[in-house]
Protein backbone atom coordinates (compact mmCIF):
# COMPACT_ATOMS: atom_id res chain seq x y z
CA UNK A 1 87.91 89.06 97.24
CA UNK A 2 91.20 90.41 95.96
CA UNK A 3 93.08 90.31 92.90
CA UNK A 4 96.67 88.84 92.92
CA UNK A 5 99.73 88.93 89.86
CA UNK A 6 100.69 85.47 89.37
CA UNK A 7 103.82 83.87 88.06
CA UNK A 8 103.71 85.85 84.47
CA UNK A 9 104.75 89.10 85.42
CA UNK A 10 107.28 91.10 83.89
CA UNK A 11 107.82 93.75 86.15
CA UNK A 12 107.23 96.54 83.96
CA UNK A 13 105.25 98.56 86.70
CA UNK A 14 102.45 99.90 84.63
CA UNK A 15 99.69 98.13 87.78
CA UNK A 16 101.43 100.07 90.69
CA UNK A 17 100.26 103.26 89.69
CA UNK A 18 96.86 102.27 89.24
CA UNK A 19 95.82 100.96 92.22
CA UNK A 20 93.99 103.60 94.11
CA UNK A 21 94.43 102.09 97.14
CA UNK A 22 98.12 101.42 96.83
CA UNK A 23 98.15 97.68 97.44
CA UNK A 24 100.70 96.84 94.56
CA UNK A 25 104.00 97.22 95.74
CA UNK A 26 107.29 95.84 94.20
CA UNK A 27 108.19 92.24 95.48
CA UNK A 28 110.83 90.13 95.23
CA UNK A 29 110.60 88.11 91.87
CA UNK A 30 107.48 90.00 90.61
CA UNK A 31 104.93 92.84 91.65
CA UNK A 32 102.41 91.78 94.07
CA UNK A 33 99.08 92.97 95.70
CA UNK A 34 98.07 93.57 98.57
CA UNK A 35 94.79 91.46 99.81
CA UNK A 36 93.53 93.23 102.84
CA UNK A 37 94.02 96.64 100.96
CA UNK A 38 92.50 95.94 97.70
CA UNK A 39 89.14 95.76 96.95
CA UNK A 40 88.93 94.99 93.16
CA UNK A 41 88.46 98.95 92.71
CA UNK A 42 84.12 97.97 93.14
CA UNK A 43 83.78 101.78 94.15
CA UNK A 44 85.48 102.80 90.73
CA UNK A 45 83.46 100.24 88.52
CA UNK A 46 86.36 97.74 88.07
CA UNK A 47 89.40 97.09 88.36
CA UNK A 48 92.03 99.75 87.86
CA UNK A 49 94.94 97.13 87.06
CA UNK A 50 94.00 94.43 85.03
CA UNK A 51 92.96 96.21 82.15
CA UNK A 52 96.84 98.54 82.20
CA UNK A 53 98.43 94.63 82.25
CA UNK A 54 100.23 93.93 79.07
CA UNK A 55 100.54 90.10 80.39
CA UNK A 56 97.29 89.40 82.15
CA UNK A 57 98.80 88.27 84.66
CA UNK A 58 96.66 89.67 87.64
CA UNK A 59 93.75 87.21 88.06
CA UNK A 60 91.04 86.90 91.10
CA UNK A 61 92.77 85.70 94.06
């Protein structure tokens, strides 16, 4: 399963550098994510985005 930013994003950024496996990218109206490249971060114990989020807005897809 991936993670996905929903409608509550800000764009301040602060997710794309997380991501290890560069799967956030800047979209249109908001940042989004990747699903066949992210992997929740399970090899780095956790996700790398969620907890840099100053929204929560990136919730299990």
């Amino acid at each position: 399963m991936a993670m996905k930013i929903n409608d509550e994003c800000i764009n301040c950024g602060a997710c794309e550098p997380e991501c290890p496996r560069e799967a956030i990218s800047e979209g249109e109206e908001r940042y989004v994510i990747d699903e066949k490249k992210c992997t929740e971060c399970v090899e780095e114990g956790g996700s790398k985005c969620v907890p840099v989020c100053p929204v929560d807005c990136i919730v299990k897809a």
